[in-house]
Protein backbone atom coordinates (compact mmCIF):
# COMPACT_ATOMS: atom_id res chain seq x y z
CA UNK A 1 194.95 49.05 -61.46
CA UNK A 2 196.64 51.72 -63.38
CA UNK A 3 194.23 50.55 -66.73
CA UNK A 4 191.06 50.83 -64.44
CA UNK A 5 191.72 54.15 -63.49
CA UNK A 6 192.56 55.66 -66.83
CA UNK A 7 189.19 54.08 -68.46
CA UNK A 8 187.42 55.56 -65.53
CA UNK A 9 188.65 59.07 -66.32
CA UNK A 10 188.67 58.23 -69.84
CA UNK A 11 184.64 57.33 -68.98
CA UNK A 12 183.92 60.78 -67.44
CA UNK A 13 185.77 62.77 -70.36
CA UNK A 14 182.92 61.41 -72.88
CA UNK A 15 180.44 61.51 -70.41
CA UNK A 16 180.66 64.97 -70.27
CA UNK A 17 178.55 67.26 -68.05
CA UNK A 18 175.67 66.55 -66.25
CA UNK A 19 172.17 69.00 -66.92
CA UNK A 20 169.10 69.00 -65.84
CA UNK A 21 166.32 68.76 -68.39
CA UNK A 22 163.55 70.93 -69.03
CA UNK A 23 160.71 69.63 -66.55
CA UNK A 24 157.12 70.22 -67.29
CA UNK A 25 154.12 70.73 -64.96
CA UNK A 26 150.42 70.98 -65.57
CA UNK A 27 148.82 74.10 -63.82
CA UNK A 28 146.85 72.41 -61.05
CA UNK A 29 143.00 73.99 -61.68
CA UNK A 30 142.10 73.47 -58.30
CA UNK A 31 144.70 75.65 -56.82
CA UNK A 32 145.11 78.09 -59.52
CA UNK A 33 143.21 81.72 -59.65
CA UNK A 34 144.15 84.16 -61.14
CA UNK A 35 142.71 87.44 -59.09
CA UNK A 36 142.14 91.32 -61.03
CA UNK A 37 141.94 94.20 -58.30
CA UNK A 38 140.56 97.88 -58.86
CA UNK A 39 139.53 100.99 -57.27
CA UNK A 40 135.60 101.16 -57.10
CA UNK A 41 134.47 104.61 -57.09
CA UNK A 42 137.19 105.07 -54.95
CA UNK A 43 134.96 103.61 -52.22
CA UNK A 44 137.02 100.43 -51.94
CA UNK A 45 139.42 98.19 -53.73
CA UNK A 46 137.68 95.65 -55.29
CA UNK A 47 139.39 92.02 -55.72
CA UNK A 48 137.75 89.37 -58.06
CA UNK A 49 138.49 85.94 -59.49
CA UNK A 50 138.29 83.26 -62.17
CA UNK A 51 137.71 79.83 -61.32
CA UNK A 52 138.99 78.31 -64.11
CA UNK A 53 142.50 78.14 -65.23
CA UNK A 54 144.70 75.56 -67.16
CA UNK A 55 148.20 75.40 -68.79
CA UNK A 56 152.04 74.63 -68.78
CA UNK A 57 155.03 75.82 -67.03
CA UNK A 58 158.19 74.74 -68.39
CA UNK A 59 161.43 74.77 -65.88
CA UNK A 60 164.65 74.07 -66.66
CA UNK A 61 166.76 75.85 -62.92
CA UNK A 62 169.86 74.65 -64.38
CA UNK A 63 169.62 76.04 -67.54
CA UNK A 64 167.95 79.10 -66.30
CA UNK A 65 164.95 78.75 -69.06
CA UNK A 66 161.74 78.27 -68.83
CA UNK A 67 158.16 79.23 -70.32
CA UNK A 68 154.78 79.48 -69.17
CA UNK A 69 151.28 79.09 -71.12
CA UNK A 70 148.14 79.38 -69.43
CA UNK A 71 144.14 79.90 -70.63
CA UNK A 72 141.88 81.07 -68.72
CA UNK A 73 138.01 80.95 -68.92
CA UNK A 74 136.78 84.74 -68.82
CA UNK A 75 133.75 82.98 -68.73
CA UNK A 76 134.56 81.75 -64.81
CA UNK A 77 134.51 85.60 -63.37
CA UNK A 78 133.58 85.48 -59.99
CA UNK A 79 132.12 88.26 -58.28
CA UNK A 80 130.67 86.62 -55.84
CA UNK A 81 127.15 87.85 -57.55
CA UNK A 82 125.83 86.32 -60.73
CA UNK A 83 124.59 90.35 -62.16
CA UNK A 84 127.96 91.35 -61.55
CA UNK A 85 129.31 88.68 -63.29
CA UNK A 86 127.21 88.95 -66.42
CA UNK A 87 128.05 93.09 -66.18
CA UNK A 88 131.74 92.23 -66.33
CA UNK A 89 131.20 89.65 -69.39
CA UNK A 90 129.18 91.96 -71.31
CA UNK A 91 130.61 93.53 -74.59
CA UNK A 92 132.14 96.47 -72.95
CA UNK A 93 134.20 94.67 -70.83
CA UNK A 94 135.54 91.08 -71.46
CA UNK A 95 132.78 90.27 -74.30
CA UNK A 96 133.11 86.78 -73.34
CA UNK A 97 130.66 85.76 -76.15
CA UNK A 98 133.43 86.61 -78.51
CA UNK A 99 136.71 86.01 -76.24
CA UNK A 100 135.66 83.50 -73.84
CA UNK A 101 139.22 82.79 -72.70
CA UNK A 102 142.40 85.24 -71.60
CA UNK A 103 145.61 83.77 -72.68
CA UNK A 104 149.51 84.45 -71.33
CA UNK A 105 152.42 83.13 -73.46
CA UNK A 106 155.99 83.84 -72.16
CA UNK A 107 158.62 84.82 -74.21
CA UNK A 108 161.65 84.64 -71.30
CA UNK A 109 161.43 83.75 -68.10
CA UNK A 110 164.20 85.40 -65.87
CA UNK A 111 165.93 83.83 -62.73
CA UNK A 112 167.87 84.67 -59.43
CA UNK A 113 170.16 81.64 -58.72
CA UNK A 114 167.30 78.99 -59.11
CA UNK A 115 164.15 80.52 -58.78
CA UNK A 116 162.54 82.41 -61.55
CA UNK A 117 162.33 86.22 -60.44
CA UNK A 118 159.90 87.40 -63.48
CA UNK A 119 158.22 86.39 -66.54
CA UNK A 120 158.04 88.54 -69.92
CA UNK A 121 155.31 87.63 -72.34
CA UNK A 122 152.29 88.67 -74.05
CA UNK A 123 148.78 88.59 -72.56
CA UNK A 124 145.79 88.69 -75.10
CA UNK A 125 142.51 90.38 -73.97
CA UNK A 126 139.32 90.15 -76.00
CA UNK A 127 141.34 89.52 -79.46
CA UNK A 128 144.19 92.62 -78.40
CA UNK A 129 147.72 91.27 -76.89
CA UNK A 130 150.07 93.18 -75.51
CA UNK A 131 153.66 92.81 -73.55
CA UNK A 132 152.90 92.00 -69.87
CA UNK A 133 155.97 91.57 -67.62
CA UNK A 134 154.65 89.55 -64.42
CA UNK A 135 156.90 90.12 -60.98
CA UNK A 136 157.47 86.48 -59.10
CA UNK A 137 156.80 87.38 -55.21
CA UNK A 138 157.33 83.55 -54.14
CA UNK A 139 158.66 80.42 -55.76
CA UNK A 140 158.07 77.20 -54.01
CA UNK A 141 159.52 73.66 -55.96
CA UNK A 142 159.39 70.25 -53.45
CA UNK A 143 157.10 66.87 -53.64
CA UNK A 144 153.68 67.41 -53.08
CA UNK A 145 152.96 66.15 -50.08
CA UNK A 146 149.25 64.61 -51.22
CA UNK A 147 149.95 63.69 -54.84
CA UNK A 148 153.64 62.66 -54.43
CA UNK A 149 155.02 63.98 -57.32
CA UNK A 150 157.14 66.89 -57.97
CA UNK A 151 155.13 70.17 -57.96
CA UNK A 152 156.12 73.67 -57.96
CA UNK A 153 153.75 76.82 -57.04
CA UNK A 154 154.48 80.96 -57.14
CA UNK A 155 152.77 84.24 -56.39
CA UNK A 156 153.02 86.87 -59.42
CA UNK A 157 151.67 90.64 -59.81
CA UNK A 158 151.34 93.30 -62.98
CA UNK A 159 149.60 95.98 -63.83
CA UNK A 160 147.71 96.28 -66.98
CA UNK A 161 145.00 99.26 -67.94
CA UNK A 162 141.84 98.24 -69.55
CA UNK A 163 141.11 100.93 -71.44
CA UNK A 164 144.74 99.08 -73.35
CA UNK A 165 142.47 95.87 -73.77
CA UNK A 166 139.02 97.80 -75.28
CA UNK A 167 137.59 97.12 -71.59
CA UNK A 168 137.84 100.28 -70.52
CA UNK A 169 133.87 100.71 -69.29
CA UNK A 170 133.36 103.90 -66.57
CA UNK A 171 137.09 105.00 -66.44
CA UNK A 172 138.02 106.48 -64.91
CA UNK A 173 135.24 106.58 -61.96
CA UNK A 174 136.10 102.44 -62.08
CA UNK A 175 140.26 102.43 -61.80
CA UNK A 176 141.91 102.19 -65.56
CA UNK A 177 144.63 100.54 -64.03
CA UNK A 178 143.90 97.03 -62.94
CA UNK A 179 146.55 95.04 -60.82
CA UNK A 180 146.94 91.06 -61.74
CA UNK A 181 147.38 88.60 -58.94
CA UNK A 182 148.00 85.58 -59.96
CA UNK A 183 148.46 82.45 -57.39
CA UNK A 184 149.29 79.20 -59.35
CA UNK A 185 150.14 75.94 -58.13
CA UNK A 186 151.50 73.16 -60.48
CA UNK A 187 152.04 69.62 -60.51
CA UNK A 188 155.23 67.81 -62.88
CA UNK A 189 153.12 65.84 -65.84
């Protein structure tokens, strides 16, 4: 008895501790858009979309790491009216005809407890990148309750000004200041 006990502690000794692994999820296109909001004229707040997003967030709670890389399609603007969208895709804005995609890399991703509380990384307009710090408003990780698998989704905001990206059109009649709201949903690959 006294043998099986010491080769069980002896067994957890070289076992060592238990972590979690990094766990990667694909960003879910169907559920991801990011959203860009700005003062019209000073009329109204205007709040537009793209439709199409793609990417990886890497998670590792225990470890308190993680990283995020996600594309989007400048190309997908939606106004909600096709001029409009061809206006905002033009040369003077996005020039989607020579940057047809918007990229964010993360270069930390910071946590409270288990839940990542903001990301730092670089976000690359029209050929120009620049440090972008997005603010985590929600964090949700649990099964998906249609796809059963593990799936995580979050809420995040920043601020960026255009003129910082060369899209600085009718500034500052059209708000220089733009802020980022980005709804992503994500599914463990």
């Amino acid at each position: 008895m006294q043998k099986q006990i010491a080769l069980i502690s002896l067994a957890g000794v070289f076992a060592g501790p238990v972590f979690a692994a990094p766990e990667t999820y694909a960003v879910d296109p169907t559920h991801t858009y990011p959203r860009f909001e700005y003062s019209h004229f000073g009329f109204s707040n205007q709040v537009q979309r793209f439709n199409k997003t793609s990417g990886t967030i890497t998670l590792d709670r225990a470890a308190k790491t993680g990283s995020v890389n996600i594309t989007i399609d400048a190309r997908s603007v939606d106004t909600g009216y096709p001029l409009f969208n061809e206006h905002i895709q033009a040369e003077d804005l996005l020039d989607t005809a020579r940057y047809p995609t918007i990229t964010y890399k993360s270069s930390a991703v910071r946590f409270d407890g288990d839940k990542p509380v903001a990301i730092d990384g670089k976000l690359t307009i029209k050929g120009i990148t620049r440090p972008v710090t997005l603010t985590v408003t929600s964090f949700q990780a649990m099964p998906h309750p249609i796809v059963k698998k593990d799936a995580i989704g979050a809420n995040a905001v920043a601020r960026i000004k255009r003129s910082e990206y060369n899209a600085g059109k009718h500034a500052p009649q059209v708000s220089d200041e733009v802020t980022l709201n980005i709804a992503v949903e994500a599914v463990k690959q």
